[in-house]
Protein backbone atom coordinates (compact mmCIF):
# COMPACT_ATOMS: atom_id res chain seq x y z
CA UNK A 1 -4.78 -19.97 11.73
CA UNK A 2 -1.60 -21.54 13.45
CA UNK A 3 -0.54 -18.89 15.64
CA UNK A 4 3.08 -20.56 15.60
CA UNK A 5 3.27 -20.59 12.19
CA UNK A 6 6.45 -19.33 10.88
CA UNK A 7 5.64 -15.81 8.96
CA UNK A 8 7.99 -13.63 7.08
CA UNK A 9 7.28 -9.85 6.63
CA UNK A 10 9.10 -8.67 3.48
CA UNK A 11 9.38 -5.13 4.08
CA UNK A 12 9.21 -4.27 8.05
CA UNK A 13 10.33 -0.86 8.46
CA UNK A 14 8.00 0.74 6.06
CA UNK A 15 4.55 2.17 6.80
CA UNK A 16 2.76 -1.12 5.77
CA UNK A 17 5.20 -3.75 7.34
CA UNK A 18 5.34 -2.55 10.61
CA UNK A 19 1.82 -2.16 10.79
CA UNK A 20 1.29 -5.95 9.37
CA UNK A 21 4.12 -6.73 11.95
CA UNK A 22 2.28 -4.57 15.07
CA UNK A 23 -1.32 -6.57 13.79
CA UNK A 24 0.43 -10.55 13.86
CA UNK A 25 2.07 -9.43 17.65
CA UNK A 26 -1.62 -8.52 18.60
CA UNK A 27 -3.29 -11.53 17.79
CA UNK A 28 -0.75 -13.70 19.02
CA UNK A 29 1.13 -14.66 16.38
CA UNK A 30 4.55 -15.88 17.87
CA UNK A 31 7.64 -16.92 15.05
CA UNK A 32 7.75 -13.49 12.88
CA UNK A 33 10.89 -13.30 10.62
CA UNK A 34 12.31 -9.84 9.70
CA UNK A 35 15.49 -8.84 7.44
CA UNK A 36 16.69 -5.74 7.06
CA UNK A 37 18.17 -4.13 4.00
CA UNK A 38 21.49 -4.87 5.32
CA UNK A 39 20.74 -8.48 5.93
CA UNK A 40 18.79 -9.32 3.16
CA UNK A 41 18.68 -7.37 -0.30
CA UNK A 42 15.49 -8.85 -2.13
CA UNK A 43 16.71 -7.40 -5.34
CA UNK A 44 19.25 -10.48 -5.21
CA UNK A 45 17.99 -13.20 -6.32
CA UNK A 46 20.18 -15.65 -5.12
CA UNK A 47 20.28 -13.91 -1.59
CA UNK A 48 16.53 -14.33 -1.44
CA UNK A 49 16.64 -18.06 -2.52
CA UNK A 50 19.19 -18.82 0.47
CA UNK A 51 17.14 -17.30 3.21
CA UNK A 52 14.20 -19.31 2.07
CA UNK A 53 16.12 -22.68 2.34
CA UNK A 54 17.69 -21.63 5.40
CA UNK A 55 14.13 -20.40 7.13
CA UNK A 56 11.04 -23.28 7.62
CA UNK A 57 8.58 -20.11 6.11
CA UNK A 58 5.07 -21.08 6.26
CA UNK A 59 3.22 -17.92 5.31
CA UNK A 60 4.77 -14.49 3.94
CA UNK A 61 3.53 -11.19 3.43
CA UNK A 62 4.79 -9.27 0.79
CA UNK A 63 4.67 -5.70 2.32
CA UNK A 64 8.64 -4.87 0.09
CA UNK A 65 7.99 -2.11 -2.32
CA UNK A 66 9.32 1.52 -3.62
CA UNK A 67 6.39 3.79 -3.66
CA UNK A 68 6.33 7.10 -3.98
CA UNK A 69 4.34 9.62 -5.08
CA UNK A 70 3.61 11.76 -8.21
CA UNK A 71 6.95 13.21 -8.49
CA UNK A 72 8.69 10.35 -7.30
CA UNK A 73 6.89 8.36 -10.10
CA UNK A 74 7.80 10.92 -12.55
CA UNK A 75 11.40 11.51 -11.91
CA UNK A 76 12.42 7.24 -11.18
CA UNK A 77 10.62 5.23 -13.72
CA UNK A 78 13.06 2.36 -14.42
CA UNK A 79 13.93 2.46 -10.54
CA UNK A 80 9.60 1.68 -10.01
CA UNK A 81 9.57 -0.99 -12.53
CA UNK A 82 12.92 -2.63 -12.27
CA UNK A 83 13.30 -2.87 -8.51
CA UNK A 84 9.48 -3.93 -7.68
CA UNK A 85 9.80 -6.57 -10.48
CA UNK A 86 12.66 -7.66 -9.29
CA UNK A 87 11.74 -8.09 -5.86
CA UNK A 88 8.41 -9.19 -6.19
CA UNK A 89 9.73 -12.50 -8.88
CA UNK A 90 12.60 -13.12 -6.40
CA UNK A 91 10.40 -13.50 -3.34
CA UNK A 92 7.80 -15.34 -5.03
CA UNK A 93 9.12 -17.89 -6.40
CA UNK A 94 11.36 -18.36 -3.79
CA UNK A 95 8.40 -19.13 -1.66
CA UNK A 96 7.05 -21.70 -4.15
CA UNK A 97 10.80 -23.66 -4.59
CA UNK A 98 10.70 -23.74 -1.24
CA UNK A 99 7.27 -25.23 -0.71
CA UNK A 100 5.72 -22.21 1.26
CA UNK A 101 1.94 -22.57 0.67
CA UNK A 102 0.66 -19.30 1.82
CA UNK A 103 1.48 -15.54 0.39
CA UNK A 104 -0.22 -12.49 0.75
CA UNK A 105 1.08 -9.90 -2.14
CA UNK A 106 0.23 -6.10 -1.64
CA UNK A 107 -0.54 -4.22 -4.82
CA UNK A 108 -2.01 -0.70 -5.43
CA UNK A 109 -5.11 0.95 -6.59
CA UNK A 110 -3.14 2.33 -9.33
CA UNK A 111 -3.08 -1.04 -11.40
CA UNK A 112 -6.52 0.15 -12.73
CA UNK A 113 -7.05 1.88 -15.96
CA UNK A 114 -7.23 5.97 -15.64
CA UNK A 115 -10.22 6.33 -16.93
CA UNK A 116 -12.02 3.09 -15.06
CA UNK A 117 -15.80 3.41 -14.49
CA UNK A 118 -15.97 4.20 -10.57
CA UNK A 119 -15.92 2.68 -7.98
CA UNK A 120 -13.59 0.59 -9.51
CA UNK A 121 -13.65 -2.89 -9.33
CA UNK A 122 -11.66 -5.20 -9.49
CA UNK A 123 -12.70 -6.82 -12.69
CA UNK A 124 -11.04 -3.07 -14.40
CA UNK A 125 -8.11 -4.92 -14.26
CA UNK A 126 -6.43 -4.55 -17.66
CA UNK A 127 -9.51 -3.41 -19.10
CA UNK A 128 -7.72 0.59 -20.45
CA UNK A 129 -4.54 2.15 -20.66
CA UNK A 130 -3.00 3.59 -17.21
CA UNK A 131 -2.50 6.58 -15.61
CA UNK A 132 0.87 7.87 -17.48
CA UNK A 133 3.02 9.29 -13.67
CA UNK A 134 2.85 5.81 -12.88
CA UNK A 135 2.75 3.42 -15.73
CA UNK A 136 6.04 1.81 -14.23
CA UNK A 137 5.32 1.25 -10.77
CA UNK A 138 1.53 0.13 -11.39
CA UNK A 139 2.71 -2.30 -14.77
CA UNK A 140 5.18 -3.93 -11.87
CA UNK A 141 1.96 -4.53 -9.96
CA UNK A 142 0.06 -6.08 -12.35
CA UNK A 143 3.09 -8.57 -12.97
CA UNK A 144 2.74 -9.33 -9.04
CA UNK A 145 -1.07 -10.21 -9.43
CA UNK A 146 -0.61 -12.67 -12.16
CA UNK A 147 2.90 -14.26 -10.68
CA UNK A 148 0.68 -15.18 -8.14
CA UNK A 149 -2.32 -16.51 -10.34
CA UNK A 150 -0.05 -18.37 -12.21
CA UNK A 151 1.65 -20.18 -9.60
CA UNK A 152 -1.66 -20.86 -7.70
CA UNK A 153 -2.97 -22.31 -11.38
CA UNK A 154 -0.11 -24.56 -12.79
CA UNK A 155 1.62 -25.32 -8.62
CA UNK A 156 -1.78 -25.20 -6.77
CA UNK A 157 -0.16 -22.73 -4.36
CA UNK A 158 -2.46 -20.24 -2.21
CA UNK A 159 -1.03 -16.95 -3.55
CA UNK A 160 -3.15 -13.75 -2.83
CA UNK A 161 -3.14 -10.74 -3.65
CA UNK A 162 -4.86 -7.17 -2.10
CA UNK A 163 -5.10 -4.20 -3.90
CA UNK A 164 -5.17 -1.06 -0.91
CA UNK A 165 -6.10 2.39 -2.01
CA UNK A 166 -4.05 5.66 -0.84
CA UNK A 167 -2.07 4.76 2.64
CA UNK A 168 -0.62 6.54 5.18
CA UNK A 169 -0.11 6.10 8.96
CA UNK A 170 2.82 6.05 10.88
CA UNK A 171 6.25 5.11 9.36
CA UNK A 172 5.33 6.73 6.45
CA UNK A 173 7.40 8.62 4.01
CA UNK A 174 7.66 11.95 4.72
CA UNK A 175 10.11 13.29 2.22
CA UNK A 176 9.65 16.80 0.88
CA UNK A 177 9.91 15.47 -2.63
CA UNK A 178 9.36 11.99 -2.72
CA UNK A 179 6.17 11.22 -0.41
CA UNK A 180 2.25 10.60 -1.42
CA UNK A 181 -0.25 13.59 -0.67
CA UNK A 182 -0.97 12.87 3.33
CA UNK A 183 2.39 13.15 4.51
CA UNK A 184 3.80 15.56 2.07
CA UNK A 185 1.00 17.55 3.35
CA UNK A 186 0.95 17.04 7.08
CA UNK A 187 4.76 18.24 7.08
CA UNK A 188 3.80 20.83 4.62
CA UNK A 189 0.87 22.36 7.42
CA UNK A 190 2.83 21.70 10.71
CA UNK A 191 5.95 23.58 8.81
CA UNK A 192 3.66 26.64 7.81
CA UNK A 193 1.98 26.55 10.75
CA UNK A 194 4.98 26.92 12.97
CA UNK A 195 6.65 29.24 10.48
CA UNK A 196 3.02 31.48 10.60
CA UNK A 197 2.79 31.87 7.10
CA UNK A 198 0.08 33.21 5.63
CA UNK A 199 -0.57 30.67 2.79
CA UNK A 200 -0.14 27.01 1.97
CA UNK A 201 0.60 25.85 -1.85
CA UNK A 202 -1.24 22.78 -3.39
CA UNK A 203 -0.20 20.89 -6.33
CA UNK A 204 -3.05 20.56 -8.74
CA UNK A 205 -6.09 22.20 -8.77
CA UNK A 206 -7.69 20.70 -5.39
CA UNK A 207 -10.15 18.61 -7.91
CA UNK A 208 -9.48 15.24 -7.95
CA UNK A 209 -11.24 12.60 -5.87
CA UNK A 210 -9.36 10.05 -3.75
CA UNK A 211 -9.86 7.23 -0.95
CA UNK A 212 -7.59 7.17 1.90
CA UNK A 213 -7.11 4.35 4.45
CA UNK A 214 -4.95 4.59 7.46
CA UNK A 215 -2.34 1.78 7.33
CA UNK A 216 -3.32 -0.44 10.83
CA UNK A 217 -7.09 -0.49 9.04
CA UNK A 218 -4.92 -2.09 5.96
CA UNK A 219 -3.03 -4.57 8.22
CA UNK A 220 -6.14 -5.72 9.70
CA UNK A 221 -7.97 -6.13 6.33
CA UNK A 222 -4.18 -7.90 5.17
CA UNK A 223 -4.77 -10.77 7.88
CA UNK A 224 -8.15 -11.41 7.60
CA UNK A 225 -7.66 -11.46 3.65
CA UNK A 226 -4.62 -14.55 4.43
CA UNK A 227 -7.06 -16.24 7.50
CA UNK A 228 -9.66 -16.72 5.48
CA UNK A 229 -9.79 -20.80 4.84
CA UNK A 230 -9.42 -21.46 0.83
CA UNK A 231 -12.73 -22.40 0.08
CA UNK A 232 -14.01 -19.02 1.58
CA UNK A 233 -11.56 -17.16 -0.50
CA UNK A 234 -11.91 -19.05 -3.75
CA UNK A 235 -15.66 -18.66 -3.57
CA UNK A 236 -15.45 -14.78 -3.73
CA UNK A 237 -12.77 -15.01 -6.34
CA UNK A 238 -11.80 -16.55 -9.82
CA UNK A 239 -8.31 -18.17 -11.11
CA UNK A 240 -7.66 -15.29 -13.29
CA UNK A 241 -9.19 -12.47 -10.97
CA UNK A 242 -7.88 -13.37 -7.42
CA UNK A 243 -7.00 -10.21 -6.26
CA UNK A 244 -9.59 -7.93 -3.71
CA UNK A 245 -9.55 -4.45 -3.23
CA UNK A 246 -9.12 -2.85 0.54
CA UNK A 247 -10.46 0.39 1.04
CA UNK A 248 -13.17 2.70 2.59
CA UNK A 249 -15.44 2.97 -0.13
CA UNK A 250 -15.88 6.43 0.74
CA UNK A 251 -13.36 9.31 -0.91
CA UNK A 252 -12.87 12.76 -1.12
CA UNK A 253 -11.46 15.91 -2.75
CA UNK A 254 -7.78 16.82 -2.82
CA UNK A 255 -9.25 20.52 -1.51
CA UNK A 256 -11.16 18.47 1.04
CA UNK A 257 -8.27 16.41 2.30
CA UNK A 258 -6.27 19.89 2.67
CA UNK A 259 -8.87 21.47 4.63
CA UNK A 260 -9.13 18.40 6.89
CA UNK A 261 -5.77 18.53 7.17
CA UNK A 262 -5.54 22.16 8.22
CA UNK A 263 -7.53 21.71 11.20
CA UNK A 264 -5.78 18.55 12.56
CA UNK A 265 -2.57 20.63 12.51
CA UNK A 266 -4.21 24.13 13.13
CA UNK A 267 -3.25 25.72 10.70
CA UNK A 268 -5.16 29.08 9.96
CA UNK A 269 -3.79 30.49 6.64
CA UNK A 270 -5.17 30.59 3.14
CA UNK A 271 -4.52 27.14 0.87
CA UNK A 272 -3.65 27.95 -2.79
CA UNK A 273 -4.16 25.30 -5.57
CA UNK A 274 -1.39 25.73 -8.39
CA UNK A 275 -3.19 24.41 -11.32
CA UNK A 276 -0.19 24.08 -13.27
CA UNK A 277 1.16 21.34 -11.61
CA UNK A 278 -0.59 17.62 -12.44
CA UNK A 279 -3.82 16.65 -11.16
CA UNK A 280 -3.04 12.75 -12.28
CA UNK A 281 -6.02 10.82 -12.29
CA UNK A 282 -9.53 12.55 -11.56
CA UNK A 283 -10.64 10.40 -9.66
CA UNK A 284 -10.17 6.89 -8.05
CA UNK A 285 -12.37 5.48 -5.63
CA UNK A 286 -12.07 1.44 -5.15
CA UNK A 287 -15.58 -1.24 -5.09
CA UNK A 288 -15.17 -2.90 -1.69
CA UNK A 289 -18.20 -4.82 -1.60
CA UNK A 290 -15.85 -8.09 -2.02
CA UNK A 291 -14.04 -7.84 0.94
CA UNK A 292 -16.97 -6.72 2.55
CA UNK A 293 -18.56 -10.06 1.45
CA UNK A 294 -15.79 -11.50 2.89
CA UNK A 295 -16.07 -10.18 6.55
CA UNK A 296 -14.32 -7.13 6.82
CA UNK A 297 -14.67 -3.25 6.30
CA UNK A 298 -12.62 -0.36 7.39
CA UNK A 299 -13.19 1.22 11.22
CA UNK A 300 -10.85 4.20 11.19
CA UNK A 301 -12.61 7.74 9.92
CA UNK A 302 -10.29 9.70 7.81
CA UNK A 303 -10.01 12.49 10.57
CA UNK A 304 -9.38 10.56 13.22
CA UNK A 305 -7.24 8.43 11.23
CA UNK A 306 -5.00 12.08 10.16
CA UNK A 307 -4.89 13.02 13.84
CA UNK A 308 -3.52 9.65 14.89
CA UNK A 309 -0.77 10.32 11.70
CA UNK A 310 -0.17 13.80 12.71
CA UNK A 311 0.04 12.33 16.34
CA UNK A 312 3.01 10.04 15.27
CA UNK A 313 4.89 12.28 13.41
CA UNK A 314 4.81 15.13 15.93
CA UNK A 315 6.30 12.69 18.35
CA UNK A 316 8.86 11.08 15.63
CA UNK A 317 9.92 14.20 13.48
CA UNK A 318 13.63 13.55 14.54
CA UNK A 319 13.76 10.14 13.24
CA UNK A 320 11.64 9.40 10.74
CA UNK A 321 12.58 8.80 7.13
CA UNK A 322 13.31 12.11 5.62
């Protein structure tokens, strides 16, 4: 790849962006363009279409998203569907009326079906109905997929998309109410810990399987995915299925992931599992043998990976996103 190419990151404060941002620096990569909120608001459409004729873009990665997790989902619905739609058509075809060639769009694992056979892959797609907490956010997904399939069918644009399981790193979200499992946890631990109380509470029963990747493992797996030549890419994909999952291939209990997490922050007191709060989907573990065909697997172990998260927020408590 051009290492002068001109490359905007949609999305560069949050966990994914800056870690797509930190990967690009590392191999060289020397014209990254950034916008903050303040700068640039992607829900505009006509905003969006001006910085695209202003900037010579040749690649973007689409890294721009609300996420959240099951509460958040539960609680924002039209905010999860309106605002990724809205961003995710604005930016796209942006890109195409303004002859940018290359885009990488970042989905979710939750576009599958709840019940999908597992591992899942990626062939699920729109194959049962969804998990119901996030319906919104993962039908905005699915749009993103096939904007991108259609303008690579009827433009002949190279628009593709990656589906990463359950994230978290540093930058993430780590709002009492509004953040996925890792963080919300990892605050939850180091706060009990200090405190010295005697118990931890879990939503959900501690039953349901997930996959958890740390976020510079996604970067990576995000640039190889856009350096790989077309031909390469095409070969392992089809017109109407272009997207490829990024994940471990290896998952684990929620009961596991708290125990894990209890020893990276030391904490010694009892975990309780309040079944009456949602489980969501039993289990969701993601078929990486594509992008495994395609040169690249994950390096980061999911304790070492924690440690390196609890690392960063230790040493960032005061000024990360609350």
């Amino acid at each position: 790849m051009n290492r002068d190419a001109r490359v905007f990151v949609a999305g560069h404060r949050g966990m994914v962006g800056s870690a797509i941002v930190r990967r690009l620096q590392a191999l060289g990569y020397k014209n990254i363009l950034t916008r903050g909120r303040e700068d640039l608001d992607l829900i505009d459409q006509a905003a969006v279409n001006g910085f695209f004729a202003e900037n010579q873009i040749d690649q973007v990665y689409m890294a721009s998203a609300k996420v959240g997790g099951i509460h958040a989902n539960n609680t924002y619905p039209a905010e999860f569907i309106y605002q990724n739609l809205m961003v995710q058509a604005n930016i796209i075809h942006a890109a195409h009326c303004n002859d940018v060639q290359k885009l990488l769009f970042l989905g979710s694992s939750c576009i599958y079906p709840k019940f999908a056979a597992q591992p899942m892959k990626e062939e699920a797609l729109v194959t049962g109905v969804l998990e119901p907490t996030n319906e919104p956010y993962a039908v905005a997904k699915i749009a993103g997929i096939k904007l991108c399939e259609s303008y690579n069918r009827q433009y002949g644009r190279d628009y593709r998309s990656v589906m990463p399981t359950n994230l978290y790193g540093p930058n993430d979200n780590f709002h009492p109410e509004n953040s996925h499992v890792v963080p919300a946890l990892l605050k939850r631990f180091h706060e009990a810990t200090l405190r010295g109380d005697d118990e931890v509470v879990i939503w959900g029963s501690g039953k349901p399987q997930r996959e958890f990747l740390h976020v510079d493992d996604m970067a990576a797996a995000s640039v190889h995915v856009m350096e790989l030549d077309e031909a390469t890419y095409q070969a392992h994909t089809q017109p109407m299925l272009s997207h490829i999952n990024v994940g471990t291939g290896v998952d684990c209990s929620i009961r596991e992931l708290a125990e894990t997490i209890a020893r990276v922050t030391e904490y010694q007191g009892r975990l309780i599992f309040d079944s009456s709060k949602p489980d969501g989907t039993p289990r969701k573990l993601m078929d990486v043998s594509r992008l495994k065909a395609l040169g690249w697997q994950a390096s980061i172990s999911l304790e070492d990976g924690l440690r390196d998260a609890y690392r960063w927020f230790v040493d960032n408590q005061h000024q990360i996103r609350q």
